[in-house]
Protein backbone atom coordinates (compact mmCIF):
# COMPACT_ATOMS: atom_id res chain seq x y z
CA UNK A 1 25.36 -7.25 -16.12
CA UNK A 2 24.07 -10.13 -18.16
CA UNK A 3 21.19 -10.40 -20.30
CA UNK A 4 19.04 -13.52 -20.67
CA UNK A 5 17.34 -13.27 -23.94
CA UNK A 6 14.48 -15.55 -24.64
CA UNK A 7 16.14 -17.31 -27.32
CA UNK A 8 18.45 -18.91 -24.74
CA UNK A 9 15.72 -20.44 -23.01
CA UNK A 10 16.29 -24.54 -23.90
CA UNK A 11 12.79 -24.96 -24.91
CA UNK A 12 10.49 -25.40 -27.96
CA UNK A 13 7.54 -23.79 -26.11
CA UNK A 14 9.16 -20.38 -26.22
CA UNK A 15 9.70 -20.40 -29.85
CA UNK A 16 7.27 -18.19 -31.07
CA UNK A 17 7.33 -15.78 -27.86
CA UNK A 18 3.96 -16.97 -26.92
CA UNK A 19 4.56 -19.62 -24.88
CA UNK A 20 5.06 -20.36 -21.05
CA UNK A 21 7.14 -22.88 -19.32
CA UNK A 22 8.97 -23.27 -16.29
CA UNK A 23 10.98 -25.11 -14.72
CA UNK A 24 12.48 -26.50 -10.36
CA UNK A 25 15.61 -25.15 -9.24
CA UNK A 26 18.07 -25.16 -6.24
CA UNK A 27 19.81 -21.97 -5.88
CA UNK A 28 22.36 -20.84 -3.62
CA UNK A 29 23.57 -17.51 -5.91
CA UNK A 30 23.02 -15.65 -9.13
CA UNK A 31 24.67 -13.07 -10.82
CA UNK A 32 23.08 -10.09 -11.06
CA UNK A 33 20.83 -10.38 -14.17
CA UNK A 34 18.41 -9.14 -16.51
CA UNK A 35 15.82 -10.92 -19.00
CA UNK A 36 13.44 -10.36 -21.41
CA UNK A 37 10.96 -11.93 -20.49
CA UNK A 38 8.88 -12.02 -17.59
CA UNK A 39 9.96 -14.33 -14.08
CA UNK A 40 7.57 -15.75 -11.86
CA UNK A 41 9.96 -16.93 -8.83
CA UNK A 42 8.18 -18.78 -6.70
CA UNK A 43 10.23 -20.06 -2.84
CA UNK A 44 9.39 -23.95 -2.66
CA UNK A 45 11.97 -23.99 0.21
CA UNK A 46 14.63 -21.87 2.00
CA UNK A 47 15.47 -18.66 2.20
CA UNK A 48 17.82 -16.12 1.48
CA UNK A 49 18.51 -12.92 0.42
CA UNK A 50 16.86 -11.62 -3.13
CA UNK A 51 18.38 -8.36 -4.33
CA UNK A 52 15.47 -6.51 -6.62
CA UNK A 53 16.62 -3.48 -8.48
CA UNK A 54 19.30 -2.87 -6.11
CA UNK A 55 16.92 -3.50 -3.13
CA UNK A 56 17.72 -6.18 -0.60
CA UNK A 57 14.68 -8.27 0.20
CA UNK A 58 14.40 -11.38 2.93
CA UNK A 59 12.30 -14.19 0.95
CA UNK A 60 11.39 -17.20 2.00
CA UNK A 61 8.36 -20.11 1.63
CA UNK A 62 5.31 -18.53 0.50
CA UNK A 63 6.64 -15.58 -1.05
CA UNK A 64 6.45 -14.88 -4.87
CA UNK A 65 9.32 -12.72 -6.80
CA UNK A 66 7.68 -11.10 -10.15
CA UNK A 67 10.41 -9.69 -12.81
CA UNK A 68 9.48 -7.66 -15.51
CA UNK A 69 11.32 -7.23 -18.34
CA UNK A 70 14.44 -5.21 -17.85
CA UNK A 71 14.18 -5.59 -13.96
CA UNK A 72 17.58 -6.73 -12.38
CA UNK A 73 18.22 -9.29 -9.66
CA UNK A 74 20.18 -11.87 -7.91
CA UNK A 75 19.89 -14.36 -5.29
CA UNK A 76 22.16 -15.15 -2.35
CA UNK A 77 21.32 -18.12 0.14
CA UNK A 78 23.41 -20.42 2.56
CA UNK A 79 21.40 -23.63 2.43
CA UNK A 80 20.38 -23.27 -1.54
CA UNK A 81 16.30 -22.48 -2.18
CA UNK A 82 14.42 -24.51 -3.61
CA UNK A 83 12.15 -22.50 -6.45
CA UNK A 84 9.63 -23.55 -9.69
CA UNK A 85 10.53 -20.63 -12.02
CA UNK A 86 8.15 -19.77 -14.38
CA UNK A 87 8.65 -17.39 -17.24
CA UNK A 88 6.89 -16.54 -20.37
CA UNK A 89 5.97 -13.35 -22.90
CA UNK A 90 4.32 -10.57 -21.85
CA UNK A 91 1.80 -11.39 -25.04
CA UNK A 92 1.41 -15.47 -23.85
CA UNK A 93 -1.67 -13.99 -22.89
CA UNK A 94 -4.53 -10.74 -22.77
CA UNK A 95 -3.09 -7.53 -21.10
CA UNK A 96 -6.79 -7.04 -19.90
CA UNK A 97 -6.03 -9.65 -16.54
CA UNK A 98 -7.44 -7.59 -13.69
CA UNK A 99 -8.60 -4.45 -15.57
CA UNK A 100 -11.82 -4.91 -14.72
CA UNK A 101 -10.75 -2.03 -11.74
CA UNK A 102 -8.10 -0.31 -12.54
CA UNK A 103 -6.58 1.89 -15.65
CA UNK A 104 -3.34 0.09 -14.91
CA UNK A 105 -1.78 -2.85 -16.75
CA UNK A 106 -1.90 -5.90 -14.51
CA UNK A 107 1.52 -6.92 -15.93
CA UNK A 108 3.34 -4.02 -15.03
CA UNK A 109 0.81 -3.25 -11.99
CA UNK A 110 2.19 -6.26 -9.54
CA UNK A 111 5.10 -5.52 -7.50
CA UNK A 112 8.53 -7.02 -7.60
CA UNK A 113 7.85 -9.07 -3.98
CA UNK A 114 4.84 -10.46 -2.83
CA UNK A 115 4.54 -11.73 0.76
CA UNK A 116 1.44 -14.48 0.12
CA UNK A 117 -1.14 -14.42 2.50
CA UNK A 118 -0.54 -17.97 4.89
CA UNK A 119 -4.30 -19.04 3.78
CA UNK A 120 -3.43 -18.83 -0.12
CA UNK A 121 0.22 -20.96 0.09
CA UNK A 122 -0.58 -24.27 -1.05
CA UNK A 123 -3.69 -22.91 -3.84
CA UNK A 124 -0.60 -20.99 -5.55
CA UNK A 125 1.41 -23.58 -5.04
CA UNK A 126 -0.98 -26.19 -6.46
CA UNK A 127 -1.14 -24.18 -9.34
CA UNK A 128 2.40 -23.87 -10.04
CA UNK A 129 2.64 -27.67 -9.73
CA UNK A 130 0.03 -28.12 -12.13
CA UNK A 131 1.74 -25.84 -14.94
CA UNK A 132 5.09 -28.11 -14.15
CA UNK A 133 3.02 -31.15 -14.58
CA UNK A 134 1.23 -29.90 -17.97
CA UNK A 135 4.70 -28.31 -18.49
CA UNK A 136 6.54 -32.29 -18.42
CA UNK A 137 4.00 -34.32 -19.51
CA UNK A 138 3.15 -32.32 -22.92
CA UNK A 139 -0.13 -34.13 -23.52
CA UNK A 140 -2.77 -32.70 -26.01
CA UNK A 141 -3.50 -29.17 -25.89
CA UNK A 142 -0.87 -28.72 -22.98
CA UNK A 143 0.12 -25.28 -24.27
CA UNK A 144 -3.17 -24.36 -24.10
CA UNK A 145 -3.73 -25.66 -20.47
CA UNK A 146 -0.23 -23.78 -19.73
CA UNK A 147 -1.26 -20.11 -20.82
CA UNK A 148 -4.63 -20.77 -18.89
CA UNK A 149 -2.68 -21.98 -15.52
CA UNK A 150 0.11 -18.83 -15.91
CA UNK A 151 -3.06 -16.36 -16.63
CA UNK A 152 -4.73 -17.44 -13.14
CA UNK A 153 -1.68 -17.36 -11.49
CA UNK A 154 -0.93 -13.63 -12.99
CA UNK A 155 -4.66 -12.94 -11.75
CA UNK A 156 -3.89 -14.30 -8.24
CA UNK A 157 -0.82 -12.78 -7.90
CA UNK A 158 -2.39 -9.08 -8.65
CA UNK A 159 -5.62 -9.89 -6.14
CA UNK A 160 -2.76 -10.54 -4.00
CA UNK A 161 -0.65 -7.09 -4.51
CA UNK A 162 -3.76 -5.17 -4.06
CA UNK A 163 -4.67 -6.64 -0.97
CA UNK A 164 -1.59 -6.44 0.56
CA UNK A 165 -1.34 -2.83 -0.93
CA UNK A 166 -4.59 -1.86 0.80
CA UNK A 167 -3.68 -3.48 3.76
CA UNK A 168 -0.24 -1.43 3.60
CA UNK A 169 -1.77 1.85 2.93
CA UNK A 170 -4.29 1.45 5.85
CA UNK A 171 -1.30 0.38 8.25
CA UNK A 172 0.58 3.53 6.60
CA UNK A 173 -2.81 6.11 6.95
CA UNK A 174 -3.26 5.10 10.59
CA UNK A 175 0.64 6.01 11.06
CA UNK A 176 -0.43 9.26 9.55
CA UNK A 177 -3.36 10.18 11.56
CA UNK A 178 -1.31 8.85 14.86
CA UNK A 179 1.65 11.48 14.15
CA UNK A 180 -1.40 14.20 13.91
CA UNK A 181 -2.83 13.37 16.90
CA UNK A 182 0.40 14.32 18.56
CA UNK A 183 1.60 17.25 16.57
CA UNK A 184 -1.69 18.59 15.17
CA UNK A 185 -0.97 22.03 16.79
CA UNK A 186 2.47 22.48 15.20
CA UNK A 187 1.17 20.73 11.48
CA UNK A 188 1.12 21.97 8.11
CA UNK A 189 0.65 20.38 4.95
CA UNK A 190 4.53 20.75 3.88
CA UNK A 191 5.90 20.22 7.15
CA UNK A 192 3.88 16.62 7.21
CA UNK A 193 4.21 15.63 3.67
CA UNK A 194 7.67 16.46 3.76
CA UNK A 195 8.07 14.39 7.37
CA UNK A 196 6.47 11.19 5.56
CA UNK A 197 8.66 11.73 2.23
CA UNK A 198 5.94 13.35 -0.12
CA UNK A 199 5.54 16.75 -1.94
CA UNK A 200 2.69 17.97 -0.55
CA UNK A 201 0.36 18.06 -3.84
CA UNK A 202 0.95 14.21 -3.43
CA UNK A 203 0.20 14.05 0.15
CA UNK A 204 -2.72 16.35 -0.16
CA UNK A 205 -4.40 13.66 -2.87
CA UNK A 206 -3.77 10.73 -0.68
CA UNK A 207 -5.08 12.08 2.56
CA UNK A 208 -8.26 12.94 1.21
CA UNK A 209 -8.82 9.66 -0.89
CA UNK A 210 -7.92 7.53 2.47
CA UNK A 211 -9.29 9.79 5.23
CA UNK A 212 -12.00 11.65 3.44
CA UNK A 213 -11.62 14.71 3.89
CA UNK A 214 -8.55 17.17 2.86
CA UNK A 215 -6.17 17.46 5.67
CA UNK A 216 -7.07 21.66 6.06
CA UNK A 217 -10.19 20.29 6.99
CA UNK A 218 -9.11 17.97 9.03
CA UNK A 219 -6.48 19.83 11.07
CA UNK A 220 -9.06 22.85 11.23
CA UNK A 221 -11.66 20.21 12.97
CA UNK A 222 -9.07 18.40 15.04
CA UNK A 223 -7.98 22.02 16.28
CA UNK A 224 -11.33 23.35 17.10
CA UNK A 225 -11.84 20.09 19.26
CA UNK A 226 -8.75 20.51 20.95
CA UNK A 227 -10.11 24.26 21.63
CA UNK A 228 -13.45 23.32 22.82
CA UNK A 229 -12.10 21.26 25.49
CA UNK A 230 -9.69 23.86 26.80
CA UNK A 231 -12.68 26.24 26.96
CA UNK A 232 -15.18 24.14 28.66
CA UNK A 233 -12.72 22.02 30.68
CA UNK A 234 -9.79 25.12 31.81
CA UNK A 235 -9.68 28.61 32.83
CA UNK A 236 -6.80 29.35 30.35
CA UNK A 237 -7.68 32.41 28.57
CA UNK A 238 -8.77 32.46 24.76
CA UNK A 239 -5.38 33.93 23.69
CA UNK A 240 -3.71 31.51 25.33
CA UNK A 241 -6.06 28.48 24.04
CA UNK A 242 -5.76 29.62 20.46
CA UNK A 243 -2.08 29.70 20.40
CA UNK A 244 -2.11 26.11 22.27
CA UNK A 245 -4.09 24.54 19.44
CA UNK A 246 -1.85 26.14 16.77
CA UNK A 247 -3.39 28.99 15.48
CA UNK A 248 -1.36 32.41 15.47
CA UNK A 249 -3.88 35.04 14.21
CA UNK A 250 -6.74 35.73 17.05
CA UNK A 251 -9.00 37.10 13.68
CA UNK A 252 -8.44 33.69 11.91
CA UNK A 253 -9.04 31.85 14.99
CA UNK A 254 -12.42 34.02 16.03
CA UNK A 255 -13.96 33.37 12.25
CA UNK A 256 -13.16 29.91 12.70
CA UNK A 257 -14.65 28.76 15.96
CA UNK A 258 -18.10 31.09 14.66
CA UNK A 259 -17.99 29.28 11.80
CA UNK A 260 -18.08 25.70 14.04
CA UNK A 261 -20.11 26.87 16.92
CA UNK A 262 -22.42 29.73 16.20
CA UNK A 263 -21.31 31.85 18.57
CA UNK A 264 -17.92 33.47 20.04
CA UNK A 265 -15.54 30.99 22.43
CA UNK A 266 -15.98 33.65 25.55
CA UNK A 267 -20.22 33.66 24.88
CA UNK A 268 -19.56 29.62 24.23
CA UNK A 269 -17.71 28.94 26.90
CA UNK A 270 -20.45 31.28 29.30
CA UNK A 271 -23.26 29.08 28.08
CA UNK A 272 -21.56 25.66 28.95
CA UNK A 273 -20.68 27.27 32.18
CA UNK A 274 -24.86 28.11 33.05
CA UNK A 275 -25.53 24.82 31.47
CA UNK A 276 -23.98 22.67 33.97
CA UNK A 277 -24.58 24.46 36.97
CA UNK A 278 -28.16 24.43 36.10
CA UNK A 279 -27.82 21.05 35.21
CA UNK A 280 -28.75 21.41 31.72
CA UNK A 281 -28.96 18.15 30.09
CA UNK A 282 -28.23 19.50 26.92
CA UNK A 283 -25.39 21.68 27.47
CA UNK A 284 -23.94 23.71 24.18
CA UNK A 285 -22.13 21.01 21.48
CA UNK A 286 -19.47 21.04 18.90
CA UNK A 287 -20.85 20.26 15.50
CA UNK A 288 -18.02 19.51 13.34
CA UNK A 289 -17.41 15.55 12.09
CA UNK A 290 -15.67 13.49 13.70
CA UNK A 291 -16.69 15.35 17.48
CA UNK A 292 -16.88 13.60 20.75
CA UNK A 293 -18.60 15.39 23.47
């Protein structure tokens, strides 16, 4: 695999490794390659086939390709794309970009691919045109004017990965909490991490920080739901209700629903009974978060 060095790039801005430049291209493959130096690939036009660290990825207009150093990559399209390719040094400029939230390193913290929202298009783009503009034109200062274009863009581009990240991780937390709505009887904390490719120390952190609670606590609420409605809504019996909800010890499941209710499910179950008969308006409730009557 070859190995662009930053010596081989034809220009006198990247002399002294501090510079940025960039340049429009029409592409229809690549060898596989390396650099070192960072890439900002940015899709003018086209599309085609990007292959990221021996990942296959669809790009097209609007989305941004961000190589580190040492990443690999090549591009396959039929038509040719049309791309402004922007590299530079990791020191052209501070490390500190976007640290104002986060212990990571913005450089290293932006993905490989990132899809741009349709509203932010043409105000990256714009950008990009203006560092090719600096980038040809070479009036005074330019270099200057080029290392404070390329840090915006490195900004934008890591407001971007986070949002999209958030917006992924919220698509991929409601995914989670749909599967244990449908299986929360027959769920355990290895048998789920392990179904969403996790070890279940890993899982266990990410529930909680996304749901709020840790996901014993949640199960245990989401079965003691499930068992006050098959108490106050069937005639099944309590050794039947506890197994349905998915617990197996009658002990664990007693201390449990006391814990919850205040009472035992047979005395529980009694009082909603008198309550609605007598058409108690306030008829015995489950107190545990998240509870619907």
């Amino acid at each position: 695999m070859y190995t662009y060095r930053i010596e081989m790039v034809n220009h006198d801005d990247m002399s002294d490794q501090k510079g940025v430049t960039i340049t429009r291209d029409k592409w229809c493959s690549t060898p596989l390659h390396t650099h070192e130096f960072i890439e900002i690939v940015y899709i003018i036009a086209g599309n085609g086939i990007q292959q990221i660290n021996g990942k296959d990825h669809f790009v097209k207009r609007g989305d941004v390709t961000y190589m580190k150093i040492g990443d690999s990559h090549k591009f396959c399209s039929n038509n040719g794309m049309q791309v402004l390719n922007c590299i530079f040094m990791p020191n052209a400029f501070p490390h500190h970009i976007g640290n104002e939230n986060t212990d990571s390193d913005s450089l290293d913290a932006i993905p490989n691919l990132i899809h741009l929202p349709s509203n932010s298009i043409l105000e990256v783009e714009n950008l990009l045109l203006k560092i090719e503009r600096e980038n040809e034109e070479r009036q005074f200062a330019y270099q200057s004017l080029l290392k404070n274009y390329a840090s915006i863009l490195v900004t934008l581009l890591f407001r971007y990965a986070r949002s999209e990240s958030n917006a992924s991780t919220n698509a991929f937390v409601s995914s989670i909490l749909d599967y244990l709505e449908e299986n929360f009887a027959k769920s355990s904390l290895v048998l789920v991490s392990k179904h969403f490719n996790f070890s279940p120390s890993y899982f266990s952190k990410l529930f909680k920080k996304n749901v709020g609670m840790s996901f014993s606590k949640y199960i245990t609420d989401r079965r003691m739901r499930a068992a006050i409605r098959l108490i106050t809504n069937t005639n099944n019996t309590v050794a039947s209700i506890l197994k349905d909800v998915g617990f197996t010890e009658p002990k664990q499941f007693y201390k449990v629903f006391r814990e919850y209710t205040g009472t035992s499910p047979g005395k529980y179950r009694k009082a909603y009974q008198n309550a609605i008969s007598t058409n108690d308006s306030e008829p015995p409730v489950f107190s545990a978060v998240g509870y619907e009557n």
